[in-house]
C-alpha atoms as a PDB file:
ATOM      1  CA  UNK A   1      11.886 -85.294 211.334  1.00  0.00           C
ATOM      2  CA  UNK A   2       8.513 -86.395 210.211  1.00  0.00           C
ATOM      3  CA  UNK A   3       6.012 -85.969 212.620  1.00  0.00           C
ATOM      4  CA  UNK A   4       2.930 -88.444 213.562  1.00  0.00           C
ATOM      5  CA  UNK A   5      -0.436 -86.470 214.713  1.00  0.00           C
ATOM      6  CA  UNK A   6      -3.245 -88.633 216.372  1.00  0.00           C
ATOM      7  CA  UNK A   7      -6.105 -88.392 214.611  1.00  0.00           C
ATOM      8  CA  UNK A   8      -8.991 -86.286 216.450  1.00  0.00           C
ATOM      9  CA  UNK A   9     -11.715 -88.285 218.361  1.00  0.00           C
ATOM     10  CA  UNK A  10     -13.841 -89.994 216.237  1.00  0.00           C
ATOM     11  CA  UNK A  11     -17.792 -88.622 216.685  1.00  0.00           C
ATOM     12  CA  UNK A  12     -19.395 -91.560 218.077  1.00  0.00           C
ATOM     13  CA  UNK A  13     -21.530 -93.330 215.585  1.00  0.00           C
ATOM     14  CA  UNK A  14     -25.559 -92.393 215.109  1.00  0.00           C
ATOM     15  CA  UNK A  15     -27.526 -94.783 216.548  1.00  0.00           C
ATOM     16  CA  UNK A  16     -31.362 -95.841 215.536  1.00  0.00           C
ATOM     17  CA  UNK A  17     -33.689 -95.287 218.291  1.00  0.00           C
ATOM     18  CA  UNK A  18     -37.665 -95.594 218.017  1.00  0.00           C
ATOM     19  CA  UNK A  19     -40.885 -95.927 220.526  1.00  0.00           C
ATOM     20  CA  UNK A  20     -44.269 -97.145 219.267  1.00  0.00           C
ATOM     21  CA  UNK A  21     -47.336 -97.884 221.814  1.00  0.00           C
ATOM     22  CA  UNK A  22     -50.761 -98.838 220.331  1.00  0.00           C
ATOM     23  CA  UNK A  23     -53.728 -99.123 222.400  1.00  0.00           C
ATOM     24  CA  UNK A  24     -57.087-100.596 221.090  1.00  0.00           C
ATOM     25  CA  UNK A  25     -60.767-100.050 222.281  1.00  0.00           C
ATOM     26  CA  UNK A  26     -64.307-101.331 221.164  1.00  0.00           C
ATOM     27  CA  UNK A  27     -66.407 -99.095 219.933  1.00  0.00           C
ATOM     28  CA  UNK A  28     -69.495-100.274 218.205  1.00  0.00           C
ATOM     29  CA  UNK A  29     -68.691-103.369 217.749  1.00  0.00           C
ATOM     30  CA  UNK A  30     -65.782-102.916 216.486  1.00  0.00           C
ATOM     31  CA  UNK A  31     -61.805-103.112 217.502  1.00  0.00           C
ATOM     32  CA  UNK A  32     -60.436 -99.106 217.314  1.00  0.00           C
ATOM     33  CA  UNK A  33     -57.708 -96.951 217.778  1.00  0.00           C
ATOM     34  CA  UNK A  34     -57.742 -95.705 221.228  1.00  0.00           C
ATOM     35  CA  UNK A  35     -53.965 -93.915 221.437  1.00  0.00           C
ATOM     36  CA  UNK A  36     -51.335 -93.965 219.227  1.00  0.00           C
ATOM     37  CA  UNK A  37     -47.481 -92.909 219.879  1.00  0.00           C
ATOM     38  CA  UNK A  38     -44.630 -93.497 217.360  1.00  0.00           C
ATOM     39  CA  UNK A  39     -41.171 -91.522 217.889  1.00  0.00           C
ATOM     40  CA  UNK A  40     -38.253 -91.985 216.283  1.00  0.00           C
ATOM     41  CA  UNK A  41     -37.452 -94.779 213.249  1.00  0.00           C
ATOM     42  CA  UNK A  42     -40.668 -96.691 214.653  1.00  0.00           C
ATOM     43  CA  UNK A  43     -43.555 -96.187 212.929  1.00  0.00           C
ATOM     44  CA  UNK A  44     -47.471 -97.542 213.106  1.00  0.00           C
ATOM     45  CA  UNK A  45     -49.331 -97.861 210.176  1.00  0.00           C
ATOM     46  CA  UNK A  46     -53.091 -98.574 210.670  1.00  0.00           C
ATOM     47  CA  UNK A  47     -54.552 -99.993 207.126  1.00  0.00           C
ATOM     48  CA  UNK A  48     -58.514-100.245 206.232  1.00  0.00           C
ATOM     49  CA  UNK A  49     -59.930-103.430 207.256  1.00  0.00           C
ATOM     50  CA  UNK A  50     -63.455-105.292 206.650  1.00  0.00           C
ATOM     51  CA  UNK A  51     -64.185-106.649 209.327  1.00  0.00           C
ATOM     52  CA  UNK A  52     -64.275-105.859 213.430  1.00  0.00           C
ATOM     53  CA  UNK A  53     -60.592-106.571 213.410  1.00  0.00           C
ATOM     54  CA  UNK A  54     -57.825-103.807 213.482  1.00  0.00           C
ATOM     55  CA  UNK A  55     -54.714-104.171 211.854  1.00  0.00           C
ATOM     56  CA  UNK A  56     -51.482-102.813 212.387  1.00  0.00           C
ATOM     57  CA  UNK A  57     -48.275-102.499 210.606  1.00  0.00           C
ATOM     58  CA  UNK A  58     -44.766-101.963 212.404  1.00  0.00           C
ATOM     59  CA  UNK A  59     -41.984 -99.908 210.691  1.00  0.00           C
ATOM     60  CA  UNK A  60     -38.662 -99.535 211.265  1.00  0.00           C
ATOM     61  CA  UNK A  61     -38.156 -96.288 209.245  1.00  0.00           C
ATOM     62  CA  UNK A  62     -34.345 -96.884 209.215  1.00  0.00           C
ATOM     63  CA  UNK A  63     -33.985-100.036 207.230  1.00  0.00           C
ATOM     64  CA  UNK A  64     -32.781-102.303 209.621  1.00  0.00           C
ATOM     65  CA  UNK A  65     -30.887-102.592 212.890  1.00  0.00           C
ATOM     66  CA  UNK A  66     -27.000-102.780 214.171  1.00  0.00           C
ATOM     67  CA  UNK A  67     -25.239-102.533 217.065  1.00  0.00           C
ATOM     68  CA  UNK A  68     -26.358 -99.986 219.954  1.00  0.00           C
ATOM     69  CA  UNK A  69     -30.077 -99.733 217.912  1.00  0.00           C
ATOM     70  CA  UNK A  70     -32.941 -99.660 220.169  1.00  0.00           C
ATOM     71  CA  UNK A  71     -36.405-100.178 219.190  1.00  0.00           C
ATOM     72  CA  UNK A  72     -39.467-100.924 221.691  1.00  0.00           C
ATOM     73  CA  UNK A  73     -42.933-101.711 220.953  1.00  0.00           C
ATOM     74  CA  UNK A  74     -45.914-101.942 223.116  1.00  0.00           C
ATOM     75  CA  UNK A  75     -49.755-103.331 222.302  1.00  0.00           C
ATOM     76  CA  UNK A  76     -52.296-102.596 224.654  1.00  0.00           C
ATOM     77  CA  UNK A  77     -55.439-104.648 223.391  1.00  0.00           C
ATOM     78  CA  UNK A  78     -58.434-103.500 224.866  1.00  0.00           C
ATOM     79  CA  UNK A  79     -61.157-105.796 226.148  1.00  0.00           C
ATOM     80  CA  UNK A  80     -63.177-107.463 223.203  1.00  0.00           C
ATOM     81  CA  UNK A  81     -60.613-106.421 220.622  1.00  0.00           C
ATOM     82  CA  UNK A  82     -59.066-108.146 218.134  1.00  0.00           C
ATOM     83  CA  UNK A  83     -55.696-107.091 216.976  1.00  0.00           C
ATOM     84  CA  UNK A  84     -53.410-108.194 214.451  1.00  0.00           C
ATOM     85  CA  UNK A  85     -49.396-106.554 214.365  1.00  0.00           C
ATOM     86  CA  UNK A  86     -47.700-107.190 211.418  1.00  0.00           C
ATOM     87  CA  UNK A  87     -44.048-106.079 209.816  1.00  0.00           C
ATOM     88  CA  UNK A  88     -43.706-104.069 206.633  1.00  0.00           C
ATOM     89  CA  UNK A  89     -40.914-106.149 205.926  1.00  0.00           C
ATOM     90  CA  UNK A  90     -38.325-108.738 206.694  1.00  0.00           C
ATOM     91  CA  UNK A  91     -36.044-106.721 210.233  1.00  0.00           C
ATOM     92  CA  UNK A  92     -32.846-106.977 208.566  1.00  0.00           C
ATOM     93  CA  UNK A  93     -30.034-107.702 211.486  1.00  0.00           C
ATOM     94  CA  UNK A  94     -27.129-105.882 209.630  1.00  0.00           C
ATOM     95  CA  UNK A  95     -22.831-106.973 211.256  1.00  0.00           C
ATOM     96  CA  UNK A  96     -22.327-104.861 214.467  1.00  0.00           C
ATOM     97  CA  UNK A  97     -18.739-103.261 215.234  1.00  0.00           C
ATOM     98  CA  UNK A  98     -19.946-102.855 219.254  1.00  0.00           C
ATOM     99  CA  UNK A  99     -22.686-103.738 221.464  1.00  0.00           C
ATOM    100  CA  UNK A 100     -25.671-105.390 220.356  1.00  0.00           C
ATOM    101  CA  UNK A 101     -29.274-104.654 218.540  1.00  0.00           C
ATOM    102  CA  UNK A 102     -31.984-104.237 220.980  1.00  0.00           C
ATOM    103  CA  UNK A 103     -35.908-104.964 220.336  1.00  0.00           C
ATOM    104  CA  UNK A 104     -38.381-105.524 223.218  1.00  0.00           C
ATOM    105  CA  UNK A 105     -42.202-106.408 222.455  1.00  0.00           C
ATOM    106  CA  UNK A 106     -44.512-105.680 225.503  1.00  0.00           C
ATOM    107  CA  UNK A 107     -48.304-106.949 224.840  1.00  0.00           C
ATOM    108  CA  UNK A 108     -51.007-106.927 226.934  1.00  0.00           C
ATOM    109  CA  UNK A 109     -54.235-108.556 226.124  1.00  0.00           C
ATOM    110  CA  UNK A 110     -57.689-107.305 227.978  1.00  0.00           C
ATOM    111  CA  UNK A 111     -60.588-109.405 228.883  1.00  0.00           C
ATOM    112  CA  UNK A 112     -61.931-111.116 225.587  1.00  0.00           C
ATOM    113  CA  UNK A 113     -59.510-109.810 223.019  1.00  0.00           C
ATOM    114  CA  UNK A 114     -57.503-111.482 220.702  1.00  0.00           C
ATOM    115  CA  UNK A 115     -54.292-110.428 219.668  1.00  0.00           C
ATOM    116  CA  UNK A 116     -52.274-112.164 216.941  1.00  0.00           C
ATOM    117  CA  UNK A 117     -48.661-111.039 217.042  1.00  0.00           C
ATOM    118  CA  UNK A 118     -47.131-112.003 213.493  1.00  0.00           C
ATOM    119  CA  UNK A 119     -43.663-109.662 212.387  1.00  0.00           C
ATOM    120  CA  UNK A 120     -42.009-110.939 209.761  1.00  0.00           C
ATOM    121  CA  UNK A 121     -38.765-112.788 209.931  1.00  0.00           C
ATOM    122  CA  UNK A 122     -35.531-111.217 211.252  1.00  0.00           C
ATOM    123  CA  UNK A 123     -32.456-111.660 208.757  1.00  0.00           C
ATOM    124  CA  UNK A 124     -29.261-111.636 210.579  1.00  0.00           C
ATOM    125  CA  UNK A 125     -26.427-111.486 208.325  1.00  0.00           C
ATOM    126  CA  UNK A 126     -22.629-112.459 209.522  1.00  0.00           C
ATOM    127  CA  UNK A 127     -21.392-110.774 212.580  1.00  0.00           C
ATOM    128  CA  UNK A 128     -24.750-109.603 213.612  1.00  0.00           C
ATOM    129  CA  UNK A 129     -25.819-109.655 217.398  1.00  0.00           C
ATOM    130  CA  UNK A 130     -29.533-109.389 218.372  1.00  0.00           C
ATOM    131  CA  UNK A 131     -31.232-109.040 221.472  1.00  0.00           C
ATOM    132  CA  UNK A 132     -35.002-109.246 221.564  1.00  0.00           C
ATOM    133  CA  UNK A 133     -37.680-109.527 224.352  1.00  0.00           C
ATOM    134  CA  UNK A 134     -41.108-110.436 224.138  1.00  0.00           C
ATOM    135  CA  UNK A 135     -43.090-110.216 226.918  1.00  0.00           C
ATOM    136  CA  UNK A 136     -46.670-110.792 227.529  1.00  0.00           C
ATOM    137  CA  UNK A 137     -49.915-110.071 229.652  1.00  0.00           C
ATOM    138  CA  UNK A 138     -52.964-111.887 228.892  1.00  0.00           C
ATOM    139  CA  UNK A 139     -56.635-111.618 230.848  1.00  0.00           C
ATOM    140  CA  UNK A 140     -58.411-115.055 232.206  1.00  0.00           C
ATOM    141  CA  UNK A 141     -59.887-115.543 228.500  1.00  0.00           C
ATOM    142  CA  UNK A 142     -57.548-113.674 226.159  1.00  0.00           C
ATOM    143  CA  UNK A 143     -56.514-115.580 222.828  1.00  0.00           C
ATOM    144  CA  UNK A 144     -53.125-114.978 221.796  1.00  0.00           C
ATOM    145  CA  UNK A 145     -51.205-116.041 218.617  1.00  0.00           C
ATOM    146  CA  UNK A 146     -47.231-114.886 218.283  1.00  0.00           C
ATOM    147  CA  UNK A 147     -44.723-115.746 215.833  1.00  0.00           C
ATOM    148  CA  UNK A 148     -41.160-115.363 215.669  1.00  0.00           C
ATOM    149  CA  UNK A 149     -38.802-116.468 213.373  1.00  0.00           C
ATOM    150  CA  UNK A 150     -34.695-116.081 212.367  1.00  0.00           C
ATOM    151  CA  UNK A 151     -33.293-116.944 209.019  1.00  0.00           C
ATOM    152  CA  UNK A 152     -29.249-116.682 208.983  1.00  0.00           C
ATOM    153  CA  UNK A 153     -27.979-114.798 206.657  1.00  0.00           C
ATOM    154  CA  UNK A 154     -29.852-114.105 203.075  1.00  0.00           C
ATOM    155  CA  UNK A 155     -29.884-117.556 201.394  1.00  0.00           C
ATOM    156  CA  UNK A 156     -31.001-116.334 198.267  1.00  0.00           C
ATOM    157  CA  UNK A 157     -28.246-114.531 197.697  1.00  0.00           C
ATOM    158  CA  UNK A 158     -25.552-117.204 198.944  1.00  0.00           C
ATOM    159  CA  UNK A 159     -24.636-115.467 202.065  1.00  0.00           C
ATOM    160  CA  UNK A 160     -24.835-117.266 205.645  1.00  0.00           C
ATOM    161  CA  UNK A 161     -24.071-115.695 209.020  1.00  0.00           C
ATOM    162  CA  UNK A 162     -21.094-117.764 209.943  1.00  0.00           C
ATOM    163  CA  UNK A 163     -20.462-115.386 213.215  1.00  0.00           C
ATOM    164  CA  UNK A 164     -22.566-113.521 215.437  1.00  0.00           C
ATOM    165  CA  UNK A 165     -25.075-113.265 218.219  1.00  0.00           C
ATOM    166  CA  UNK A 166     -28.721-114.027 218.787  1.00  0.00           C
ATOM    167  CA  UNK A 167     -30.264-113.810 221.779  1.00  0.00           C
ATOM    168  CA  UNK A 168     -34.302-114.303 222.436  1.00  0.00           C
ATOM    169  CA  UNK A 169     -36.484-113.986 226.045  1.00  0.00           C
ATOM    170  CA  UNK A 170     -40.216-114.737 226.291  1.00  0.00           C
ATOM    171  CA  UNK A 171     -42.274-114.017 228.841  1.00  0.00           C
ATOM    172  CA  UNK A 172     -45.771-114.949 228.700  1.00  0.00           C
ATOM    173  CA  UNK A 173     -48.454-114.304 231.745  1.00  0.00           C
ATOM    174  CA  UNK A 174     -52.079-115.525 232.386  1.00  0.00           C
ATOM    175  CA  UNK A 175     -54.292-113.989 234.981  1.00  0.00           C
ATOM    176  CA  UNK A 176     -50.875-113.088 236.198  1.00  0.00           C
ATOM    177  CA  UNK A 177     -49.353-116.622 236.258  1.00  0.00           C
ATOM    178  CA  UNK A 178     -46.481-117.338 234.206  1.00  0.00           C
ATOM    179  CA  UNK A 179     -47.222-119.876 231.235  1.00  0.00           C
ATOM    180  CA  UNK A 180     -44.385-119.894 229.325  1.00  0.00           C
ATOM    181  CA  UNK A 181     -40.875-119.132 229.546  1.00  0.00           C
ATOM    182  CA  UNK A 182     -38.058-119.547 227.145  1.00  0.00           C
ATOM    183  CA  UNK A 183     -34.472-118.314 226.748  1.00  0.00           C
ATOM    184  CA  UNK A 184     -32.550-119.074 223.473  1.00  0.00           C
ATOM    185  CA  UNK A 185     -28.772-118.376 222.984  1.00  0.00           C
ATOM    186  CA  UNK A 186     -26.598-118.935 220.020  1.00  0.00           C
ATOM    187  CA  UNK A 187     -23.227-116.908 220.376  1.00  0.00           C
ATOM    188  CA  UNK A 188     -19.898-117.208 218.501  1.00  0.00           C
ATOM    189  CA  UNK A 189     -19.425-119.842 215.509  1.00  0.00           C
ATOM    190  CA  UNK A 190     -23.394-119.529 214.811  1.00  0.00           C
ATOM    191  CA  UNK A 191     -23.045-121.462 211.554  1.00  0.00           C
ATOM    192  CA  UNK A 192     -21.162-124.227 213.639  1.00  0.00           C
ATOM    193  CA  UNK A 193     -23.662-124.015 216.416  1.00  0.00           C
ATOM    194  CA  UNK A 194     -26.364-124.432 214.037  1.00  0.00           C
ATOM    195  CA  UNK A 195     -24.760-127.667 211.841  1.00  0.00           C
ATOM    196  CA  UNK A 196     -25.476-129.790 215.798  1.00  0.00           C
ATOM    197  CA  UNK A 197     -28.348-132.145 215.185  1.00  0.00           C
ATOM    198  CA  UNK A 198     -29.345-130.910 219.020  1.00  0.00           C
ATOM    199  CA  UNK A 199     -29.877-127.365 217.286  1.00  0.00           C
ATOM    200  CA  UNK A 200     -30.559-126.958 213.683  1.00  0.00           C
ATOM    201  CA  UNK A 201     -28.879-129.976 212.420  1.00  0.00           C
ATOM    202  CA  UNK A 202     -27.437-127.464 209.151  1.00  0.00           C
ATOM    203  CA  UNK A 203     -30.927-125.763 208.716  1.00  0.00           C
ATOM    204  CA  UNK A 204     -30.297-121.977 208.854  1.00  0.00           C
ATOM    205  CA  UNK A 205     -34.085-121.026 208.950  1.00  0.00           C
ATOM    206  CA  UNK A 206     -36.727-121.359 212.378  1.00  0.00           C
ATOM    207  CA  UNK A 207     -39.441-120.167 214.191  1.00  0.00           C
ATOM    208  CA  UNK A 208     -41.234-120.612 217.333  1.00  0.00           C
ATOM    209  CA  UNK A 209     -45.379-120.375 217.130  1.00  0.00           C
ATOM    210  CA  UNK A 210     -47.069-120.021 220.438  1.00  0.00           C
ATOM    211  CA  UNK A 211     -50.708-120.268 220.488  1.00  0.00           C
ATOM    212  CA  UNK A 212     -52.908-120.261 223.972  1.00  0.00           C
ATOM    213  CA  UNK A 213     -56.760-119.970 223.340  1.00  0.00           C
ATOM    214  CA  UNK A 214     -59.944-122.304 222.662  1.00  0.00           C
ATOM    215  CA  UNK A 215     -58.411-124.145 219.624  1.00  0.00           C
ATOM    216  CA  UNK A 216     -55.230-125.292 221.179  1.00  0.00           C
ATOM    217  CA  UNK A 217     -55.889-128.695 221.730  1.00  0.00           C
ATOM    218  CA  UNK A 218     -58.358-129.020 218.760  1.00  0.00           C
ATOM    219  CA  UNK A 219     -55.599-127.986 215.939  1.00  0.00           C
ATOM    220  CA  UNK A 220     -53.277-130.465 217.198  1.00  0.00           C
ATOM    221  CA  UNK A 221     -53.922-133.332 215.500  1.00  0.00           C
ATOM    222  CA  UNK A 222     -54.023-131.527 212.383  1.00  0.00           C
ATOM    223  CA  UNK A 223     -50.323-130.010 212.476  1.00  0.00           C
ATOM    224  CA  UNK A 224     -48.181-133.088 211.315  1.00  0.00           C
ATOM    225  CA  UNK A 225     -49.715-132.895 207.976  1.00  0.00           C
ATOM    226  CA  UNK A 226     -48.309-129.354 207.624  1.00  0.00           C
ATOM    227  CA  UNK A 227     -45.056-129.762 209.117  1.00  0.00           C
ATOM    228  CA  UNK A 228     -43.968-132.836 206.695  1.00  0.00           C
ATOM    229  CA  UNK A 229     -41.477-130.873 204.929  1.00  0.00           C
ATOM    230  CA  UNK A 230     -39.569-129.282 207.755  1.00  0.00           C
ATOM    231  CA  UNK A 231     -37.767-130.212 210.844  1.00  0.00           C
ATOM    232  CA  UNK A 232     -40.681-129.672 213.249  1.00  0.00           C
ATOM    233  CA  UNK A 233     -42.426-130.547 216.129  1.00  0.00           C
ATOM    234  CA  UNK A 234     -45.558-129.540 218.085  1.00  0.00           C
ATOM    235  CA  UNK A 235     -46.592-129.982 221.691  1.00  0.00           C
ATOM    236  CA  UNK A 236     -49.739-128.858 223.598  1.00  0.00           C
ATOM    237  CA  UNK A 237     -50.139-128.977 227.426  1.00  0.00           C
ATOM    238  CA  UNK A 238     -51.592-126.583 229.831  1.00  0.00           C
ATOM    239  CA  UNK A 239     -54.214-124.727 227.234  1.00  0.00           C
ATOM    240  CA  UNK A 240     -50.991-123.614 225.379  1.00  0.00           C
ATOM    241  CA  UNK A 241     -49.539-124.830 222.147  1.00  0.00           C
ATOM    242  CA  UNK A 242     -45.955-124.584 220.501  1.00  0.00           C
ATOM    243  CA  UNK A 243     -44.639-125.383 217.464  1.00  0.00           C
ATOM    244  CA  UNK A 244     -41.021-125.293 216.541  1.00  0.00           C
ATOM    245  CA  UNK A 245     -40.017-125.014 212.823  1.00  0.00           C
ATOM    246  CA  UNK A 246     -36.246-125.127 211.373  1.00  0.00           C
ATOM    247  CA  UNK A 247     -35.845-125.265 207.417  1.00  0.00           C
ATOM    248  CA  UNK A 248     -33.469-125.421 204.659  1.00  0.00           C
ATOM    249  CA  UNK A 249     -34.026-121.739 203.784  1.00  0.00           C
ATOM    250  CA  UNK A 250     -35.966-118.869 204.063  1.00  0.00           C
ATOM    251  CA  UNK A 251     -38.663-119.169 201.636  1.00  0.00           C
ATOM    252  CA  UNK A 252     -39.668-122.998 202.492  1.00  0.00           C
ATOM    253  CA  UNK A 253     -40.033-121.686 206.219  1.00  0.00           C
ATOM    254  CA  UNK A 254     -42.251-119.329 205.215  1.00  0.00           C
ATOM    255  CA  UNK A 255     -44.507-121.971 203.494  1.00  0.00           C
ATOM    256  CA  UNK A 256     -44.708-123.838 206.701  1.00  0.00           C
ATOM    257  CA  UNK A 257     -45.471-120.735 208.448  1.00  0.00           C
ATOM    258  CA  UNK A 258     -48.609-119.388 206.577  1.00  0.00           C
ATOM    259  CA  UNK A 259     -49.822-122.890 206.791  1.00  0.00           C
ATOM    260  CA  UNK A 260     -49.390-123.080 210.391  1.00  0.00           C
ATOM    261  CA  UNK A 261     -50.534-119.595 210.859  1.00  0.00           C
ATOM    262  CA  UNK A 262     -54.020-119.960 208.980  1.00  0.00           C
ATOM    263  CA  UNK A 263     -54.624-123.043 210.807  1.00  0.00           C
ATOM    264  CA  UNK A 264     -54.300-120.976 214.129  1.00  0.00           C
ATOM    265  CA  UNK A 265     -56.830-118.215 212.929  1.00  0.00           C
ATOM    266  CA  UNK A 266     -59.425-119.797 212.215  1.00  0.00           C
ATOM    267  CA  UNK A 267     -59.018-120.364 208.152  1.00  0.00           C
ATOM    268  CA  UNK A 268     -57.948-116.651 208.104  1.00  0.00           C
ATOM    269  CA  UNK A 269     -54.986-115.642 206.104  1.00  0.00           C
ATOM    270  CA  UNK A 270     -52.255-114.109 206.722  1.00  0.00           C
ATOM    271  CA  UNK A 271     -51.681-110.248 206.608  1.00  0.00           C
ATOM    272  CA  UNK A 272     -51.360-108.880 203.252  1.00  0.00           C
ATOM    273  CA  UNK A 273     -47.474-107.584 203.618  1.00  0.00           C
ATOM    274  CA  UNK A 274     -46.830-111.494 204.063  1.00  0.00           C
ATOM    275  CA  UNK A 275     -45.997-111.626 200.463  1.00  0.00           C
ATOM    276  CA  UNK A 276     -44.299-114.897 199.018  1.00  0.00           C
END
């Protein structure tokens, strides 16, 4: 009589964890490293700059993220900083077999800085789920610049994230008063989800742009003209603007965004690693 052995417990899969904290000072007139913690797959890269500015460049050391990953960064900008936090790369979103990706964003902005918060895009592919956080302290007179975007599944190479979940909180504070609050869902039949003229209308790339400082209102009327080619819209009320972007694909996204981005700096570019 043949005999059927259960196979022995399964060694619970590795899971990606990381911590990064940066925390800015002037000194001299210029914006500079005050601390510095990385531990685990995240990683802070601080390249040479030519200006007052400082520049930072997030890693995720372990190519990308899946189910039960954890990664958490933190900014502290010092007053009269200015700070820019970049991506090395696209945050790939890979299909998770339990539980969900995790990555939280916690900024705070002193008196007089300026922090523009620009990762890259996050690329979920099919039966990816995604939880991120961003949430943000800014002094009286802080400027403050953030970016995030989502492209389903990698277009240029004829996949789409029919399945999955994406989940996205924002928290943003003045002076300790809430300005701006936002919860996005999309959960099951993504593609589906995303075909509803309410939603995407079949687009499968978007962003959100938050800006709250002294140009705000000023940059307004100059937006439409760089938004033609997307599905778009931007709004500004209560010394805060937002734009909302949703494109064919990934790449003419990212042409709206680096327009929309330099507008919102001043002329400046964007970071080098933004790469088209």
């Amino acid at each position: 009589m043949q005999q059927h052995h259960q196979p022995a417990d399964r060694p619970a899969p590795q899971r990606a964890r990381g911590k990064g904290r940066l925390v800015t000072k002037q000194s001299a007139g210029r914006s500079r490293l005050a601390e510095l913690f990385q531990d685990g797959c995240a990683k802070i890269r601080l390249p040479e700059t030519f200006d007052a500015s400082l520049e930072a460049i997030l890693i995720n050391s372990s190519g990308g993220l899946t189910g039960g990953d954890r990664i958490d960064w933190e900014l502290q900008a010092g007053a009269g900083t200015d700070v820019t936090v970049t991506t090395q790369a696209n945050e790939k979103i890979y299909k998770a077999a339990a539980d969900t990706a995790r990555l939280t964003s916690r900024i705070s902005a002193g008196e007089g800085s300026r922090v523009c918060w620009l990762p890259q895009e996050s690329i979920l592919f099919d039966r990816a789920s995604l939880t991120r956080e961003l949430s943000v302290d800014l002094a009286h007179d802080a400027e403050f610049l953030a970016v995030e975007a989502v492209i389903l599944g990698r277009t240029a190479m004829g996949e789409a994230a029919r399945q999955g979940l994406f989940r996205d909180r924002w928290r943003i504070r003045r002076a300790g008063k809430l300005i701006h609050a936002e919860e996005v869902r999309m959960e099951g039949p993504i593609a589906e989800i995303g075909r509803r003229p309410a939603v995407l209308s079949g687009r499968v790339a978007f962003a959100t742009v938050f800006y709250s400082g002294p140009l705000a209102e000023a940059v307004l009327p100059r937006l439409p003209g760089l938004l033609d080619d997307g599905y778009c819209g931007a709004s500004h009320w209560q010394d805060k603007l937002v734009v909302r972007i949703a494109a064919t694909d990934g790449f003419a996204l990212r042409k709206i965004l680096v327009s929309v981005i330099s507008l919102l700096r001043n002329g400046a570019p964007v970071p080098k690693v933004w790469n088209i």
